[in-house]
C-alpha atoms as a PDB file:
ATOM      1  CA  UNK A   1      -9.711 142.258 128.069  1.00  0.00           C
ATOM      2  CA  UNK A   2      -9.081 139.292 125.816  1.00  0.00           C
ATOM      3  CA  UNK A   3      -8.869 136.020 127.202  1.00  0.00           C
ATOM      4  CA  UNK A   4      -5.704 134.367 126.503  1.00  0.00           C
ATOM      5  CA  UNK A   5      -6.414 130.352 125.368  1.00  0.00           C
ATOM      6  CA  UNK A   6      -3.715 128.143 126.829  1.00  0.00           C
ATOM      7  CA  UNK A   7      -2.106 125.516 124.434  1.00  0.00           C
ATOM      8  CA  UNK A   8      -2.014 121.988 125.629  1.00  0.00           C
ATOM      9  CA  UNK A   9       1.115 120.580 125.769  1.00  0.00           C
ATOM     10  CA  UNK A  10       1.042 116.830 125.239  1.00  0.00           C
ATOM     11  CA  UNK A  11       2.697 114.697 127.363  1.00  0.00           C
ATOM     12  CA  UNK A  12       6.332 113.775 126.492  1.00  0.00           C
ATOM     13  CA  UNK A  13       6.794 110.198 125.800  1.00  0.00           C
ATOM     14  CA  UNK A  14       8.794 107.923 128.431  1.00  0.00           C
ATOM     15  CA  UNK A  15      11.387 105.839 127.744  1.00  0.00           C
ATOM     16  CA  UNK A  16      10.141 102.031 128.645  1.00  0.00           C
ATOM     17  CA  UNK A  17      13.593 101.202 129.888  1.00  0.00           C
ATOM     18  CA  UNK A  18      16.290 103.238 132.082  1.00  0.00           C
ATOM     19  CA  UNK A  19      18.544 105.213 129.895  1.00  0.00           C
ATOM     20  CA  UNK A  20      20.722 106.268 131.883  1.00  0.00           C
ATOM     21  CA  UNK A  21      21.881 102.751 132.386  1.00  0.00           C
ATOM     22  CA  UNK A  22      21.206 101.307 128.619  1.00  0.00           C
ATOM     23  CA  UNK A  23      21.779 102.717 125.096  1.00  0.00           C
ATOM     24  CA  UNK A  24      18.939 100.906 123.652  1.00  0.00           C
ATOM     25  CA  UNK A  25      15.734  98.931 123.933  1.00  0.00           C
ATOM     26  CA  UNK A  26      17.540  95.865 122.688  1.00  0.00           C
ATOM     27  CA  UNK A  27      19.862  96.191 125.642  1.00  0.00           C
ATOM     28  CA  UNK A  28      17.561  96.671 128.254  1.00  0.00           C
ATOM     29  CA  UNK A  29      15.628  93.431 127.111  1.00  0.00           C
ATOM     30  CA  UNK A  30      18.880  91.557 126.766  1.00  0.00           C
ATOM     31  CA  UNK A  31      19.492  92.506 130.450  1.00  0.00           C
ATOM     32  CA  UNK A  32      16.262  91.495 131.336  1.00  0.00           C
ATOM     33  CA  UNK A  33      15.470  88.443 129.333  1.00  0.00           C
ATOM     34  CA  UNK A  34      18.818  86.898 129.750  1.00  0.00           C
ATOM     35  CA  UNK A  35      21.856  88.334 131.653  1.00  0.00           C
ATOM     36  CA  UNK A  36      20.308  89.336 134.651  1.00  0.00           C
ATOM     37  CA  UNK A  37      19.640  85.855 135.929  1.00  0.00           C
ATOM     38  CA  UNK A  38      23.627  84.785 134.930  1.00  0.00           C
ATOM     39  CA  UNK A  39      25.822  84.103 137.739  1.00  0.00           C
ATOM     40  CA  UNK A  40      29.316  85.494 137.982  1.00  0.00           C
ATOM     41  CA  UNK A  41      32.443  83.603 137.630  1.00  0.00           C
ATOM     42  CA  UNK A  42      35.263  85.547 140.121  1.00  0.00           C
ATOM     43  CA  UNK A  43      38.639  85.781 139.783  1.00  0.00           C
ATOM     44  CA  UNK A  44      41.515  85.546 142.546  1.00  0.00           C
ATOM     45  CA  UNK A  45      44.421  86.450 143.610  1.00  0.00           C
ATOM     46  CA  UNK A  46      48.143  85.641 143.515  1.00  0.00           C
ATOM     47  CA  UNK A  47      50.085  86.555 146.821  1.00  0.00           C
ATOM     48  CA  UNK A  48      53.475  83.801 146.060  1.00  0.00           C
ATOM     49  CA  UNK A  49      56.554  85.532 147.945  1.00  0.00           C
ATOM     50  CA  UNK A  50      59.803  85.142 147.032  1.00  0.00           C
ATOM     51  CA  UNK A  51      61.206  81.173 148.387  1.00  0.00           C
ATOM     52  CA  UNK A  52      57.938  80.015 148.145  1.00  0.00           C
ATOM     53  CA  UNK A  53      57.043  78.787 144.665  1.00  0.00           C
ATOM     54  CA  UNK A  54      59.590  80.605 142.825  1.00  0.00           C
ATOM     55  CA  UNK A  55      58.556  78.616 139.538  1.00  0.00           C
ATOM     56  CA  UNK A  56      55.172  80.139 139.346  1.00  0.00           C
ATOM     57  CA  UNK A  57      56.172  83.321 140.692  1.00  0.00           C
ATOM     58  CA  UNK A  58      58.714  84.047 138.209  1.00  0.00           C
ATOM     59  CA  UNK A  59      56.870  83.118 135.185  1.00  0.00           C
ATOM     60  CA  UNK A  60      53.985  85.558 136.619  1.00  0.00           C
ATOM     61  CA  UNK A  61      56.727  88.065 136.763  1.00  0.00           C
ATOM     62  CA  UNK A  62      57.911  87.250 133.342  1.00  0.00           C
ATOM     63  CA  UNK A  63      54.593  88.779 131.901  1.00  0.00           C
ATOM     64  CA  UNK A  64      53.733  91.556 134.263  1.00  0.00           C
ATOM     65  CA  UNK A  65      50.846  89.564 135.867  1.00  0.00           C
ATOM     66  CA  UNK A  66      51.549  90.456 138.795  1.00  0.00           C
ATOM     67  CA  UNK A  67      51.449  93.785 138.850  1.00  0.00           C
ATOM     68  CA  UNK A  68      47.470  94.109 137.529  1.00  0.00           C
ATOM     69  CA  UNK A  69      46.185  90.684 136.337  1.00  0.00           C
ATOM     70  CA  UNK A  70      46.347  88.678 139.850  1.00  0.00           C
ATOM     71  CA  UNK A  71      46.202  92.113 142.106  1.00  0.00           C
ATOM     72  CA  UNK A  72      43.407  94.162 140.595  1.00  0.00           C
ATOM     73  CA  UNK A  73      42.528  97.318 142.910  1.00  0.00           C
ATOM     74  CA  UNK A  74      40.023  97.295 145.351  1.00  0.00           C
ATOM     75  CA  UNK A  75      39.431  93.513 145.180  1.00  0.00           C
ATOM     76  CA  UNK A  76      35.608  93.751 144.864  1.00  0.00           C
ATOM     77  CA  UNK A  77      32.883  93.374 142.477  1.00  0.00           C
ATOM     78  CA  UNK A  78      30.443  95.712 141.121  1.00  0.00           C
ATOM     79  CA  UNK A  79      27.409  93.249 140.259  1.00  0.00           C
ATOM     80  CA  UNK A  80      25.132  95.638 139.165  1.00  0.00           C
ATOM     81  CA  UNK A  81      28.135  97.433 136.623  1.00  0.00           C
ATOM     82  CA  UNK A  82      28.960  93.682 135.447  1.00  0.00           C
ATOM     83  CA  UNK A  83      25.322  92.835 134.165  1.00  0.00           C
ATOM     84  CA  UNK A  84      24.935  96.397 132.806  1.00  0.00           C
ATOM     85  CA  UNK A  85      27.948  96.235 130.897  1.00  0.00           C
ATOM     86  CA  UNK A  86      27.758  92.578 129.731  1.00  0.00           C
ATOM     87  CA  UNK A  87      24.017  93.569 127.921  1.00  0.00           C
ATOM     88  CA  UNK A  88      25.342  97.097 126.555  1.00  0.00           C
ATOM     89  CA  UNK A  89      28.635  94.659 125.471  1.00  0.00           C
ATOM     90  CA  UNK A  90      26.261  92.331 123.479  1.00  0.00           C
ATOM     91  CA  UNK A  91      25.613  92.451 119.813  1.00  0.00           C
ATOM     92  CA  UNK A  92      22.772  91.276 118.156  1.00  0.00           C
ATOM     93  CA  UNK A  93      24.470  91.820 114.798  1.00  0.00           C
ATOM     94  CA  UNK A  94      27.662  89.590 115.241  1.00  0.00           C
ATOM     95  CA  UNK A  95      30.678  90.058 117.186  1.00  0.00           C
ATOM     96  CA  UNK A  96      30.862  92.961 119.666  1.00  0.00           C
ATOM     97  CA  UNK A  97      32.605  96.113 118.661  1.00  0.00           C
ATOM     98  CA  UNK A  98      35.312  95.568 121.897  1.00  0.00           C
ATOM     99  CA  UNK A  99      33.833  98.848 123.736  1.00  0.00           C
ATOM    100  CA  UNK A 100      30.381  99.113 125.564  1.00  0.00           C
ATOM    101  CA  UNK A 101      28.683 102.164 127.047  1.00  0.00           C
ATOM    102  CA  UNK A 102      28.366 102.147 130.733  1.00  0.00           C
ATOM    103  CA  UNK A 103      26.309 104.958 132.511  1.00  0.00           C
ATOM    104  CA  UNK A 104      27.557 107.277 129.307  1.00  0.00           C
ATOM    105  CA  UNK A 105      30.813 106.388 129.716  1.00  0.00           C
ATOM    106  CA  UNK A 106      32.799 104.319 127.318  1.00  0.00           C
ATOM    107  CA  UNK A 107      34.485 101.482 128.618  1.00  0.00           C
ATOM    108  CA  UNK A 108      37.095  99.802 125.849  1.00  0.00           C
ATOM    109  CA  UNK A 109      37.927  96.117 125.922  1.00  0.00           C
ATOM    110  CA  UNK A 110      40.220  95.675 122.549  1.00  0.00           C
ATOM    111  CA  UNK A 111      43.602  94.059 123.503  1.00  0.00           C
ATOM    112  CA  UNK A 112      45.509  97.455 123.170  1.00  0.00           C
ATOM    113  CA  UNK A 113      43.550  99.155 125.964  1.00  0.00           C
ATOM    114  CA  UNK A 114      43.377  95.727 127.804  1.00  0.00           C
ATOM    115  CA  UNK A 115      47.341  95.206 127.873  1.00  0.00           C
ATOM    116  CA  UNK A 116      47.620  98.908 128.579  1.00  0.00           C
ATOM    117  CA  UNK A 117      45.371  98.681 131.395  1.00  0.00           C
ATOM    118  CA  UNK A 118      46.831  95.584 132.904  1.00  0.00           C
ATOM    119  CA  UNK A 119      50.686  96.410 132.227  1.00  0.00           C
ATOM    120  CA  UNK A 120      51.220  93.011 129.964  1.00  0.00           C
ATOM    121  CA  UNK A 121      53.773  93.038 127.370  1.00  0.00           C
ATOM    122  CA  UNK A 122      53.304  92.327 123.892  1.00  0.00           C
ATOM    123  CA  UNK A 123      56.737  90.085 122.987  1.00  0.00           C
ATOM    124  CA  UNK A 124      57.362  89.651 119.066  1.00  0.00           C
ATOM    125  CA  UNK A 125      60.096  87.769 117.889  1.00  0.00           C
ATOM    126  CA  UNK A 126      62.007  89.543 115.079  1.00  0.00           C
ATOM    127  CA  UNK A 127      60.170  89.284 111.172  1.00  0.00           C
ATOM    128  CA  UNK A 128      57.021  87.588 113.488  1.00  0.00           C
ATOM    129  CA  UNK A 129      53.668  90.063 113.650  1.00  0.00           C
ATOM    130  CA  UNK A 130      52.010  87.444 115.975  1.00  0.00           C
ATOM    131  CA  UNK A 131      53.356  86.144 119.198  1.00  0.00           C
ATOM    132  CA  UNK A 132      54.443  82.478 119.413  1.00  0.00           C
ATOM    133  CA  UNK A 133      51.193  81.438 121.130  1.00  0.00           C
ATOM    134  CA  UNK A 134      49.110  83.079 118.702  1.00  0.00           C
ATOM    135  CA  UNK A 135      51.173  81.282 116.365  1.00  0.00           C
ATOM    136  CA  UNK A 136      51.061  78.191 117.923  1.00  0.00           C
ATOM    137  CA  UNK A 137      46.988  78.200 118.199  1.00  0.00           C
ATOM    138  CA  UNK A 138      46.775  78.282 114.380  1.00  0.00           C
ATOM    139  CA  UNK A 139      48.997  75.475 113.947  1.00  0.00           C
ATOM    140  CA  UNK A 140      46.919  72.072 113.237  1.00  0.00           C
ATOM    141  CA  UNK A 141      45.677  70.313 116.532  1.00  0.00           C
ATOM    142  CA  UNK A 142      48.140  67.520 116.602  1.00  0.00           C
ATOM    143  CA  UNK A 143      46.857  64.766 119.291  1.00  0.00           C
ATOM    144  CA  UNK A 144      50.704  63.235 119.295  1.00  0.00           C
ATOM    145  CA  UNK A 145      50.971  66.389 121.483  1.00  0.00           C
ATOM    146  CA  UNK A 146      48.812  64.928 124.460  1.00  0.00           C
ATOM    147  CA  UNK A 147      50.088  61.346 123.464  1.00  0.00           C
ATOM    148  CA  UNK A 148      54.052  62.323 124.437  1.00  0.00           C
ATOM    149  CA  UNK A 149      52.802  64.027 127.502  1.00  0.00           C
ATOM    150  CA  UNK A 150      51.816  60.807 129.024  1.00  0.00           C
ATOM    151  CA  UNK A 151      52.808  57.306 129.779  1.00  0.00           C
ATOM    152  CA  UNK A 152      49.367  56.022 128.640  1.00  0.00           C
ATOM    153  CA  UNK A 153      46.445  57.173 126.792  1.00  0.00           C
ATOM    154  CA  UNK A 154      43.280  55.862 126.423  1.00  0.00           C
ATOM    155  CA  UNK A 155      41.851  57.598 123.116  1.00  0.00           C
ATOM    156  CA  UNK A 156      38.920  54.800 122.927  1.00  0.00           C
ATOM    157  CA  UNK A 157      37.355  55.732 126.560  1.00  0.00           C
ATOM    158  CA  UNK A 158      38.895  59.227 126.482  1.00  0.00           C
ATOM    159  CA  UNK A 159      39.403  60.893 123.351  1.00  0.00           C
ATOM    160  CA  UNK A 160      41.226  64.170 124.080  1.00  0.00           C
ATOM    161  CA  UNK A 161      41.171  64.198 127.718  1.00  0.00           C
ATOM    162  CA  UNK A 162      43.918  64.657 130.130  1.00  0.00           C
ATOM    163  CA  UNK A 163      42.495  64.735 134.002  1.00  0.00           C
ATOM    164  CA  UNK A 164      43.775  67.653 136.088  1.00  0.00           C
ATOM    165  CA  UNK A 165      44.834  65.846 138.936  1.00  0.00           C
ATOM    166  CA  UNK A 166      47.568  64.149 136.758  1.00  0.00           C
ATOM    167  CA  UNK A 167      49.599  67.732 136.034  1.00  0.00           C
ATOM    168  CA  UNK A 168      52.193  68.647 137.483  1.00  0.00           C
ATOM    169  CA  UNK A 169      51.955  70.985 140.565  1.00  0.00           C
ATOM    170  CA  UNK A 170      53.040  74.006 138.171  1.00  0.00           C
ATOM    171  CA  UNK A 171      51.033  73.122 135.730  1.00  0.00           C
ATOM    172  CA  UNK A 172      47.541  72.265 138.161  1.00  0.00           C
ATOM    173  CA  UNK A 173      48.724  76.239 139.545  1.00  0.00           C
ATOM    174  CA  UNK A 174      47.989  77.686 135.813  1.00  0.00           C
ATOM    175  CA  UNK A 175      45.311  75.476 135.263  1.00  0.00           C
ATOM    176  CA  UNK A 176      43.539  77.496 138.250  1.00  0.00           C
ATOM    177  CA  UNK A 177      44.619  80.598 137.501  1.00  0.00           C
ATOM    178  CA  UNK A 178      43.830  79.951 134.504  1.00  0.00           C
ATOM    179  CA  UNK A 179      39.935  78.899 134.964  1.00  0.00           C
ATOM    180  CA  UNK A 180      39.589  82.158 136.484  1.00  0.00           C
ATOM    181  CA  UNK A 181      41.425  85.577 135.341  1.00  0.00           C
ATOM    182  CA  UNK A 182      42.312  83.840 131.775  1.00  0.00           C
ATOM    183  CA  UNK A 183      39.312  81.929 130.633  1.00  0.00           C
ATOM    184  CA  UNK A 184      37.020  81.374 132.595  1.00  0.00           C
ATOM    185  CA  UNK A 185      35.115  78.114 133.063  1.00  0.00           C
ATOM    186  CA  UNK A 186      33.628  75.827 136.096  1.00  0.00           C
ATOM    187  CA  UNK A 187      34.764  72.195 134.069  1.00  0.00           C
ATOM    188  CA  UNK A 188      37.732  71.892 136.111  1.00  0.00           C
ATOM    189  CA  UNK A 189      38.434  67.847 136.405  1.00  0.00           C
ATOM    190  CA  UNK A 190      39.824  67.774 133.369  1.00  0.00           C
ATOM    191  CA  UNK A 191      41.240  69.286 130.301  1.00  0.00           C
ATOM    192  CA  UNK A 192      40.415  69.613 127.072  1.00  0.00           C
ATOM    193  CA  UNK A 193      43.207  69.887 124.053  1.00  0.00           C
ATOM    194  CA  UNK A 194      42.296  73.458 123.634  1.00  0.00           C
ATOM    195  CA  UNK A 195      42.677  74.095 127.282  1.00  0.00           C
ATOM    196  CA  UNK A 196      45.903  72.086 127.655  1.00  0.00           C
ATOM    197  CA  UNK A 197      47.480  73.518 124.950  1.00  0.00           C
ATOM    198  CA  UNK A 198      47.015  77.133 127.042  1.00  0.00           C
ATOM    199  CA  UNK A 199      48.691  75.192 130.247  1.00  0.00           C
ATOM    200  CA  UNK A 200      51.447  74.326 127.773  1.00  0.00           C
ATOM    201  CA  UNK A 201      51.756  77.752 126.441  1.00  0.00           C
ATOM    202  CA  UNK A 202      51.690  79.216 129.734  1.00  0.00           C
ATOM    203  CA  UNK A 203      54.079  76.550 131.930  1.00  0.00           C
ATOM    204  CA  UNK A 204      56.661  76.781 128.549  1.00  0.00           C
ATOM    205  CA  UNK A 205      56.789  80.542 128.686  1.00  0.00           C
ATOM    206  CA  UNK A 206      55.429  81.271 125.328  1.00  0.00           C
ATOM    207  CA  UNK A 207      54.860  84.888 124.587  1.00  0.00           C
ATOM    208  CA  UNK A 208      51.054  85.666 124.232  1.00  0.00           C
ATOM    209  CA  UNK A 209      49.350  88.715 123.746  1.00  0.00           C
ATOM    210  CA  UNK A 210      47.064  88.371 127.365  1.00  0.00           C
ATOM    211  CA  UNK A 211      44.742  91.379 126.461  1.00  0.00           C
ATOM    212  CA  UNK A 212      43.602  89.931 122.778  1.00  0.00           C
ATOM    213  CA  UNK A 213      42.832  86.116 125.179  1.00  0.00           C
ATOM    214  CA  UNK A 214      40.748  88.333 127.395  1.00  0.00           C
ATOM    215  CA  UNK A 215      39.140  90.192 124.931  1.00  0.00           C
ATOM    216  CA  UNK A 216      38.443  87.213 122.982  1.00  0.00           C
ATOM    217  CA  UNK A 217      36.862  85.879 126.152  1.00  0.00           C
ATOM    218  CA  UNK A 218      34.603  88.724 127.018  1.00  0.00           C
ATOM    219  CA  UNK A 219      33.107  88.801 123.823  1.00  0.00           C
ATOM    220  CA  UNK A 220      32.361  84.948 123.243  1.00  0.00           C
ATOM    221  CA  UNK A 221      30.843  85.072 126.825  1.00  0.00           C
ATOM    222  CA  UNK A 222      28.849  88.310 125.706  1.00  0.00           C
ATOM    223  CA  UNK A 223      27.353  86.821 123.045  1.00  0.00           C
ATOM    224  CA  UNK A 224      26.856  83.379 125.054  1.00  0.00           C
ATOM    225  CA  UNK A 225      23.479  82.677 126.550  1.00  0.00           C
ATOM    226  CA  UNK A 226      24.334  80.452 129.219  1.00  0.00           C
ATOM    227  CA  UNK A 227      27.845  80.787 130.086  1.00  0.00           C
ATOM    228  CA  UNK A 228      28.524  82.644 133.368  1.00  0.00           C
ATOM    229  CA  UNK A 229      29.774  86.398 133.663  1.00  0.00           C
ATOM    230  CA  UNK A 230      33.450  86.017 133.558  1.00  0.00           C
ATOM    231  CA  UNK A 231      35.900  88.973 134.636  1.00  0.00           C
ATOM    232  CA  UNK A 232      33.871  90.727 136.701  1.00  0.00           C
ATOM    233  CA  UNK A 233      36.588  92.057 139.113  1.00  0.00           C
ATOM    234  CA  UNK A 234      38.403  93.267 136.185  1.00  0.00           C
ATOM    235  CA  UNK A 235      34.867  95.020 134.799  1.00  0.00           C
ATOM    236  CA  UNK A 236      34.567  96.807 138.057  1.00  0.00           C
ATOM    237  CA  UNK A 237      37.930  98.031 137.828  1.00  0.00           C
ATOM    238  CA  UNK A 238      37.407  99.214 134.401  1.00  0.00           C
ATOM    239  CA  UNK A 239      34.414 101.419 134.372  1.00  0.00           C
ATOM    240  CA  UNK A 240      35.674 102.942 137.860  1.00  0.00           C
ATOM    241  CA  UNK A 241      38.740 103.970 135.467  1.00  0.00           C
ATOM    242  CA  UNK A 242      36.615 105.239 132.924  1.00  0.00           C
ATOM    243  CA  UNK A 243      34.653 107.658 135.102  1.00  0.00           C
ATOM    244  CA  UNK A 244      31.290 105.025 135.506  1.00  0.00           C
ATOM    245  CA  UNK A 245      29.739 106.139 139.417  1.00  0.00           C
ATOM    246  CA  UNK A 246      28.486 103.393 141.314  1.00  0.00           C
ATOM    247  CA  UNK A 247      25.662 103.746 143.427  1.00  0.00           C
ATOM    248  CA  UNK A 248      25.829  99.975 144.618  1.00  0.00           C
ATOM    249  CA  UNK A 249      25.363  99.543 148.334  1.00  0.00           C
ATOM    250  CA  UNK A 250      27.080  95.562 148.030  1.00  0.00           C
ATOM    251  CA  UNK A 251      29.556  93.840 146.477  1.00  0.00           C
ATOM    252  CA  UNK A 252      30.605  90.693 145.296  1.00  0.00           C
ATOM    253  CA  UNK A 253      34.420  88.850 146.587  1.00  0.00           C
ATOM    254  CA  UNK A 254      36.886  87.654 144.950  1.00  0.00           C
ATOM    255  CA  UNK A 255      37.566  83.711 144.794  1.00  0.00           C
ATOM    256  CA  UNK A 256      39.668  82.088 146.989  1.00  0.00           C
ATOM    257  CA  UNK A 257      43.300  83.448 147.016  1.00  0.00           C
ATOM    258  CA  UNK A 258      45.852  81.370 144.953  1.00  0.00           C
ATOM    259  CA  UNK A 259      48.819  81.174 147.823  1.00  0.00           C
ATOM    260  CA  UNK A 260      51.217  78.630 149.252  1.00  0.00           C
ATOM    261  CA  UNK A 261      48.493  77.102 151.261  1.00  0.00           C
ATOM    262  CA  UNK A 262      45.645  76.559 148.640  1.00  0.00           C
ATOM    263  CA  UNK A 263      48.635  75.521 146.157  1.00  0.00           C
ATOM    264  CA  UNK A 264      49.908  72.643 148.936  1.00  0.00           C
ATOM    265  CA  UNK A 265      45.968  71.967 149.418  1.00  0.00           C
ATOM    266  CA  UNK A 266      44.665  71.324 145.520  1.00  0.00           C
ATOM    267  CA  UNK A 267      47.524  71.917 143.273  1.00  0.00           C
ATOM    268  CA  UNK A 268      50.456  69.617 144.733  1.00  0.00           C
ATOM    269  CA  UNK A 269      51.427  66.430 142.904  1.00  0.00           C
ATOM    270  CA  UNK A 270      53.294  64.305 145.452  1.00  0.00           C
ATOM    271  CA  UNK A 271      54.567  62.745 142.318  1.00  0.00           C
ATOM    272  CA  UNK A 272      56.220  65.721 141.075  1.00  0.00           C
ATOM    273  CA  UNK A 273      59.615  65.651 142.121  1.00  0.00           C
ATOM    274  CA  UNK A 274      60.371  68.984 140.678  1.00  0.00           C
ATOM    275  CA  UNK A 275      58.421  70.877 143.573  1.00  0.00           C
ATOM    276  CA  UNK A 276      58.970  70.407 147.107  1.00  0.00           C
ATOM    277  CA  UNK A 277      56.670  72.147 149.112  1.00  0.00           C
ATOM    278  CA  UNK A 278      56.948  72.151 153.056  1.00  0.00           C
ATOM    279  CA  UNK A 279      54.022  70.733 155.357  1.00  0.00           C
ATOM    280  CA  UNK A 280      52.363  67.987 154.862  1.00  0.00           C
ATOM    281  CA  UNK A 281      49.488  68.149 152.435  1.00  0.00           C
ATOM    282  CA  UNK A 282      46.108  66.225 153.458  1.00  0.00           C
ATOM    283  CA  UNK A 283      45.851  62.873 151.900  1.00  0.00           C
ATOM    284  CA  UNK A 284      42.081  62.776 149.727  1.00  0.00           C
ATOM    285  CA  UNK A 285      40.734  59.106 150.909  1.00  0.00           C
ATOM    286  CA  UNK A 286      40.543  56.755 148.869  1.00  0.00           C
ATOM    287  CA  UNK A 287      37.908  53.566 148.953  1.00  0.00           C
ATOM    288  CA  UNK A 288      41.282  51.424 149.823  1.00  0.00           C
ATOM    289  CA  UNK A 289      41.896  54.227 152.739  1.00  0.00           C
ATOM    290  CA  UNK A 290      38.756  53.659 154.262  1.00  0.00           C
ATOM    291  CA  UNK A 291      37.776  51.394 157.381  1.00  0.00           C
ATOM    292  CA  UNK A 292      36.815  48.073 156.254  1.00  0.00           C
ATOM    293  CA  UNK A 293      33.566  46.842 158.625  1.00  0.00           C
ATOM    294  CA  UNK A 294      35.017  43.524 158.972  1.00  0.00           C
ATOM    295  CA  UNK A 295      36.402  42.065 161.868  1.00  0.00           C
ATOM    296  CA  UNK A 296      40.458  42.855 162.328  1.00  0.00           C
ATOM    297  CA  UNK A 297      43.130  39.792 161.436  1.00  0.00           C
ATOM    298  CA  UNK A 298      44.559  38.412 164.289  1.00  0.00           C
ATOM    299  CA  UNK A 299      48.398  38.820 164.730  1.00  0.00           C
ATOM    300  CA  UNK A 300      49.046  35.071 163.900  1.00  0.00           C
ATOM    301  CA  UNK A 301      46.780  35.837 160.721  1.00  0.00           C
ATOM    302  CA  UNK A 302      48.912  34.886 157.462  1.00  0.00           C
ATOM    303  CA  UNK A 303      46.502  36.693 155.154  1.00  0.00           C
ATOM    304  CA  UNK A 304      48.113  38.259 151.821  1.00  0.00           C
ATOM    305  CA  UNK A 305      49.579  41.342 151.958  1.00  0.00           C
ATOM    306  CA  UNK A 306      47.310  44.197 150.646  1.00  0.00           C
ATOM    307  CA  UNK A 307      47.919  44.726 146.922  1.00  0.00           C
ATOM    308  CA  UNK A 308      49.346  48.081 145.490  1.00  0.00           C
ATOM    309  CA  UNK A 309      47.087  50.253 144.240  1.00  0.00           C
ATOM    310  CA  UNK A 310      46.967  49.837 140.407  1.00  0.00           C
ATOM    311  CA  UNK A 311      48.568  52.853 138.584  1.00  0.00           C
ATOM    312  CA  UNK A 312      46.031  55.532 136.994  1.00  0.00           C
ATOM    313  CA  UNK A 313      45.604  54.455 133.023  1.00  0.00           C
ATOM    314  CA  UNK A 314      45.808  57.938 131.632  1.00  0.00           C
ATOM    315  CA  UNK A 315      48.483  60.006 129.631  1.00  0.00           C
ATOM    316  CA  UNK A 316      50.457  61.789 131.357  1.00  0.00           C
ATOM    317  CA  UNK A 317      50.928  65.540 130.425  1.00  0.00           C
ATOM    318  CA  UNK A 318      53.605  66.306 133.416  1.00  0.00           C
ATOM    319  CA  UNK A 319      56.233  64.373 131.682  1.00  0.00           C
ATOM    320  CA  UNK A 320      55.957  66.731 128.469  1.00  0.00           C
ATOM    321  CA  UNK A 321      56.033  69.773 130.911  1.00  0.00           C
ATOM    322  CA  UNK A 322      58.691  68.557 133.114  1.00  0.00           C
ATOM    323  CA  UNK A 323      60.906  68.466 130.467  1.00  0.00           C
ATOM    324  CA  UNK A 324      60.569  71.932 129.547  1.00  0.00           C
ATOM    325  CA  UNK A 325      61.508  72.701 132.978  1.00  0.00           C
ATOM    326  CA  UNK A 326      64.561  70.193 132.843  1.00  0.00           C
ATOM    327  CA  UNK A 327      66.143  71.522 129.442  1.00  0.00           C
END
């Protein structure tokens, strides 16, 4: 009987990267090399009730933010479906192509699926294709802007600078929001013109197209190399409504909730007459506040009487948003 010869079958290649989790090499190493060691950058939520801060809560209602964009589902993070898609999302070619491939499913992050997704409307005024923020942004940057907002200005010590703590308590509320779920970033003392013009936008009640700002967002921090992983509560949220399984034993939380209490802690501006919040809010010491080591006056003491604080030399961008709320 004739021996039958056996063909060797050569080994099939392996993949040097998992590709069930990547499309491509270039991925995998961009995960590796770069975004795996990037910290995240939460968002929070909004729970304002109705008598409480009705100015904030009615301009969140305004645009629908309320529904998605301050109470995402679940309220947890997916680390591990973050990093993956933020190094499928990059591009070494450019811009990326607003989608990215997560597990095999496509996850889309144009501003049509975005403001689908999130509920936002799109508001154009009539003959307009843009909204009036997008039309604002491409208007020149005019620094009279920041110079009517405040009393003074010091352009020589701070060019283009407007501290936070100096906004009104609406506008220090959007500011936080807005550092968060809008565009992210952890340089919170003070604003730049760019980031003040957003307040503006947002405390004024322009229209604005939310899901092309978060797009926009997504893909500059994407192609960042430094910058940390914004959205990632909203990330989560989107590849679980895409059909992407986790098999992640942990998650991440959200950042501090944005209520009445954390507004009356850091947002409140005593000096905003506008907003009257109830409670007392805990006085930040001051060098003037604290004990002095030296031995008490006496009560027959005629020393002078303790000189008032000298007022803060910056512009003021409350009194340009303040009277948007008074007209």
């Amino acid at each position: 009987m004739a021996s039958r010869k056996c063909k060797s079958i050569g080994a099939r290649p392996t993949a040097q990267y998992d590709t069930r989790r990547f499309h491509s090499l270039d991925a995998w190493n961009r995960y590796t090399d770069n975004v795996l060691g990037r910290n995240i950058f939460p968002e929070r939520k909004v729970e304002i009730y109705h008598t409480e801060f009705d100015n904030f809560k009615t301009k969140l209602e305004r645009r629908n933010l309320q529904k998605r964009f301050t109470n995402l589902a679940y309220g947890t993070i997916d680390l591990a479906l973050v990093k993956e898609f933020y190094a499928n999302f990059y591009s070494f070619e450019g811009p990326s192509p607003k989608k990215a491939k997560v597990r095999g499913h496509l996850v889309k992050i144009n501003a049509d699926s975005l403001n689908t997704f999130l509920e936002t409307l799109v508001v154009l005024e009539k003959g307009d294709s843009l909204p009036t923020y997008s039309r604002y942004c491409r208007l020149p940057t005019d620094y009279r802007e920041i110079e009517v907002a405040q009393e003074r200005f010091d352009y020589i010590s701070h060019p283009g600078r407007i501290l936070r703590k100096d906004l009104t308590t609406l506008a220090q509320a959007w500011s936080i929001l807005s550092y968060s779920n809008l565009a992210p970033t952890s340089h919170t003392s003070d604003l730049i013109v760019d980031r003040a013009r957003l307040i503006f936008g947002l405390v004024s009640c322009m229209d604005m197209n939310i899901g092309a700002l978060i797009s926009g967002q997504m893909t500059s921090i994407a192609q960042s190399n430094s910058s940390r992983l914004g959205f990632p509560a909203l990330i989560t949220v989107l590849c679980r409504a895409s059909g992407v399984v986790s098999d992640s034993l942990t998650f991440e939380r959200l950042s501090l909730v944005i209520n009445l209490s954390y507004i009356r802690k850091n947002c409140w501006n005593p000096d905003d007459l506008i907003v009257s919040i109830r409670g007392n809010r805990r006085a930040r010491a001051r060098p003037t506040d604290l004990p002095s080591t030296s031995a008490a006056p006496t009560p027959s003491s005629t020393s002078a009487a303790p000189s008032v604080p000298a007022q803060i030399d910056s512009q003021r961008f409350e009194a340009m948003l303040q009277g948007i709320h008074q007209g």
